[in-house]
Protein backbone atom coordinates (compact mmCIF):
# COMPACT_ATOMS: atom_id res chain seq x y z
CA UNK A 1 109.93 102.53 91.64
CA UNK A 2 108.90 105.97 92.16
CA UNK A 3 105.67 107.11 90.46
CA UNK A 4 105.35 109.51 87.41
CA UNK A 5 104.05 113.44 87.31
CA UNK A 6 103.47 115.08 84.39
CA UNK A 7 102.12 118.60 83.18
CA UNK A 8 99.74 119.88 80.86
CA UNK A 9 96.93 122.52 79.82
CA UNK A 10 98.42 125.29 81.42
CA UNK A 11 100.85 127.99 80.34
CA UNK A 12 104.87 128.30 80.27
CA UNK A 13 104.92 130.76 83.38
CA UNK A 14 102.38 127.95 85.61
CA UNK A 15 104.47 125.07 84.04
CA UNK A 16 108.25 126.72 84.83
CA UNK A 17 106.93 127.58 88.65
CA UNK A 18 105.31 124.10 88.75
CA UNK A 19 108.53 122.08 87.40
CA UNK A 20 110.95 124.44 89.99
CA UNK A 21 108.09 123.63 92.90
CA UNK A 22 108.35 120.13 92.12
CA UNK A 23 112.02 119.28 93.38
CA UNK A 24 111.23 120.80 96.74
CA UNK A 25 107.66 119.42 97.12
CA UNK A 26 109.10 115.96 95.97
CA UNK A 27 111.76 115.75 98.68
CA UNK A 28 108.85 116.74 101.52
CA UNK A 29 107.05 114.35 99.92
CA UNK A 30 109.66 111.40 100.84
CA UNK A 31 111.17 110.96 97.27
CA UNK A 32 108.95 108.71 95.98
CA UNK A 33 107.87 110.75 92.14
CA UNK A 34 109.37 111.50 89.03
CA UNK A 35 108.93 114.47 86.61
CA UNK A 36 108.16 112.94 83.02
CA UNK A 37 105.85 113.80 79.95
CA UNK A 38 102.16 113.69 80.46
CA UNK A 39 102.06 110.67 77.95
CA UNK A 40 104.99 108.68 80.31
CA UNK A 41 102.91 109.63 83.53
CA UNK A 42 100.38 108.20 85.83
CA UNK A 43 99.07 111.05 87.43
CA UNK A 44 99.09 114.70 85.51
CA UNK A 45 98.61 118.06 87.01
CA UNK A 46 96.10 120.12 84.49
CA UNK A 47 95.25 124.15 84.99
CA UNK A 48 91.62 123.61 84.97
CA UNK A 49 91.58 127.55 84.99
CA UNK A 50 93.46 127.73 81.61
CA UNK A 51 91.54 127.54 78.15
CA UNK A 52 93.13 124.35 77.12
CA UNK A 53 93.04 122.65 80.78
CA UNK A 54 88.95 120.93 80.32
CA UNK A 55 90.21 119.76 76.79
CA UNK A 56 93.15 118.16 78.56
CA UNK A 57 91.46 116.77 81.47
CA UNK A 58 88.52 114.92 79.14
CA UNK A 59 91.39 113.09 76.99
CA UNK A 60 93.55 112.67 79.98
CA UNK A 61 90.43 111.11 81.67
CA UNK A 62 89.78 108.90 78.72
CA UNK A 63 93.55 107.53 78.45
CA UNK A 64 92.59 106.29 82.56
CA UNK A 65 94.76 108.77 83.86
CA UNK A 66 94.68 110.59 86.92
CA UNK A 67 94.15 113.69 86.56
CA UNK A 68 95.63 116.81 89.55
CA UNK A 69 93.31 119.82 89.19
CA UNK A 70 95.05 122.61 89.83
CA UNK A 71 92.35 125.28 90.32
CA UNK A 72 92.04 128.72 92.35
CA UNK A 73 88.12 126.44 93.08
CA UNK A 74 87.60 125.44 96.10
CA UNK A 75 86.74 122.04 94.37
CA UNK A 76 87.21 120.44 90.73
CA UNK A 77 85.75 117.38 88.57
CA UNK A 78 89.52 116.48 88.70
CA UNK A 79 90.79 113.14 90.55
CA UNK A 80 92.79 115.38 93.04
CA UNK A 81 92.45 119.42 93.78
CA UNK A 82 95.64 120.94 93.84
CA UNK A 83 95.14 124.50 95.03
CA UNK A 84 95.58 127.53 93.10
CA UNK A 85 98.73 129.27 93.22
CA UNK A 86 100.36 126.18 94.74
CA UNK A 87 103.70 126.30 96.52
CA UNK A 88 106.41 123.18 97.56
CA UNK A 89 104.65 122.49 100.76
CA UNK A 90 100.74 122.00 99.33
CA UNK A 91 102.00 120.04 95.94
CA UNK A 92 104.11 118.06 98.26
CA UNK A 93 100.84 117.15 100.33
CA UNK A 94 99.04 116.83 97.70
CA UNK A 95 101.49 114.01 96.51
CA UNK A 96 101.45 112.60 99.89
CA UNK A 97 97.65 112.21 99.83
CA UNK A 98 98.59 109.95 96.42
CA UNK A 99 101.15 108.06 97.69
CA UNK A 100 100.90 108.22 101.41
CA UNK A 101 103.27 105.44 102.34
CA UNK A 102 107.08 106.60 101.75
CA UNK A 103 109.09 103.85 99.81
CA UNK A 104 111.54 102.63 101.70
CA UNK A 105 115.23 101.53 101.08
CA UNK A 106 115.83 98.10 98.70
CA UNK A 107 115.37 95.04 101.12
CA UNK A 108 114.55 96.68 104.26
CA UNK A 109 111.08 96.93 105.66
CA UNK A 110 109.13 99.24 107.88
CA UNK A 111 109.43 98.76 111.44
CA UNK A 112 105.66 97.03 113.00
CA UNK A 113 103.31 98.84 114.28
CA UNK A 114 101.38 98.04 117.33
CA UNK A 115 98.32 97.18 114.97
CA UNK A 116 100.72 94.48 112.43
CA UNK A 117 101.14 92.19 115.70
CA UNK A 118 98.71 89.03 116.33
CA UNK A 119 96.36 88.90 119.51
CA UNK A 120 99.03 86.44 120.94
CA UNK A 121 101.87 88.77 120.16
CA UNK A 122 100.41 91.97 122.17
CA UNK A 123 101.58 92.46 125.70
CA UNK A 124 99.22 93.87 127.76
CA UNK A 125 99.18 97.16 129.27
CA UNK A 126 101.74 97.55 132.44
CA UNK A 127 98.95 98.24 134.77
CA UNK A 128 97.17 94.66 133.37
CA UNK A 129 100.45 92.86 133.53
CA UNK A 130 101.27 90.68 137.10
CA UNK A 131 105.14 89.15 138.10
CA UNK A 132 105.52 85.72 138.31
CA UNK A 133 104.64 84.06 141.30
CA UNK A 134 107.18 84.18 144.27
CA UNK A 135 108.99 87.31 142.39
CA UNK A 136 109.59 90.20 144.75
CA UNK A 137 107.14 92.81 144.24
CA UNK A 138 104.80 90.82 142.70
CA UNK A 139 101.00 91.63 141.89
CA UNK A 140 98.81 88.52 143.29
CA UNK A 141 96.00 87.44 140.62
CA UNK A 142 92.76 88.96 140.77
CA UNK A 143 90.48 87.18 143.02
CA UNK A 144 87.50 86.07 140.74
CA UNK A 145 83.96 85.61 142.23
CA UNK A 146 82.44 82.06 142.73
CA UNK A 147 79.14 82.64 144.42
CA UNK A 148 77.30 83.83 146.85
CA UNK A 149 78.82 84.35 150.36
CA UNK A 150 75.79 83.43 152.07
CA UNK A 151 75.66 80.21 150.83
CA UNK A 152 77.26 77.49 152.09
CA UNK A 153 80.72 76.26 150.48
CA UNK A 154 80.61 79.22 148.17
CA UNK A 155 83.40 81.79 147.70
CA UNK A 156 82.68 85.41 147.27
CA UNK A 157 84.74 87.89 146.14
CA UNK A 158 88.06 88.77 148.61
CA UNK A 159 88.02 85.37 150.29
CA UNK A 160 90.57 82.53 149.53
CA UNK A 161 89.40 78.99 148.93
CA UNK A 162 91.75 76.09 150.89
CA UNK A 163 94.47 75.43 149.51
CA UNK A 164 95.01 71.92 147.77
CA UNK A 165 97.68 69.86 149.59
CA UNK A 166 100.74 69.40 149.39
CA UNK A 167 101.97 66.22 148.53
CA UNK A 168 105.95 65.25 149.02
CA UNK A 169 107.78 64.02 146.56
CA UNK A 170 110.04 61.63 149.29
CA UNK A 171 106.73 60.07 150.32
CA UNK A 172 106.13 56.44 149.23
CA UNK A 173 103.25 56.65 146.34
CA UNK A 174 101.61 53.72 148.79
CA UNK A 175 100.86 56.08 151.81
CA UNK A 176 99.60 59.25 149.75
């Protein structure tokens, strides 16, 4: 459902090179607005620098709408500043700042990002990751420190405890 722009408080010349801006500035924009009367929209762009543009914004304002100063100000009591004279490319940021997230088409989704996946889902970094044991070229695990190596029956870091042994399956459970 793409959102609604309208125009007001401004005059025929800044509303004709508005509404021919507005086709361009939508499609940068990803598609995502519609042109309609200020009374039909959501957001409406208002010449604060006009003489009827403050009389617009204050009812605008008090009908909850929000309001798109466009002002040659570097700043406006407006919702959103939309510079002054304003071509496809800043209306269509402008929009974008609005509605940053592009619709997308009927019954598809976007694609994850790295941040939408759960701790369990990540893989780690290549340089983190090891091969399973007994693959060629694979990384042994990282040798972890037990204790102090001049104690006795500790294991310090870089030595290998005993390995456990080996018990085979063909021998009788009775001599084990």
């Amino acid at each position: 459902m793409p959102l609604k722009l309208g125009l007001t408080g401004m005059d025929q010349s800044t509303r004709a090179r508005l509404e021919s801006t507005f086709a361009e500035a939508n499609a940068l924009a990803g598609n995502g607005w519609q042109l309609v009367t200020d009374d039909e929209a959501s957001h409406v762009i208002v010449d604060m620098d006009s003489m009827y543009g403050p009389m617009s914004w204050l009812r605008l304002h008090a009908d909850g709408k929000q309001v798109i100063g466009l002002t040659v100000a570097p700043r406006t009591q407006a919702d959103y500043h939309l510079p002054q004279p304003a071509d496809a490319g800043i209306l269509a940021s402008v929009l974008r700042q609005i509605a940053p997230v592009e619709p997308h088409p009927a019954g598809r989704t976007p694609a994850p990002e790295a941040g939408d996946q759960l701790p369990e889902e990540r893989t780690a970094p290549p340089d983190e990751e090891q091969a399973a044991p007994g693959v060629f070229g694979s990384i042994p695990p990282a040798t972890e420190e037990l204790g102090d190596p001049a104690e006795p029956g500790s294991t310090a870091v870089g030595q290998v405890m005993p390995a456990a042994p080996t018990v085979d399956p063909a021998t009788p459970a009775a001599t084990r």
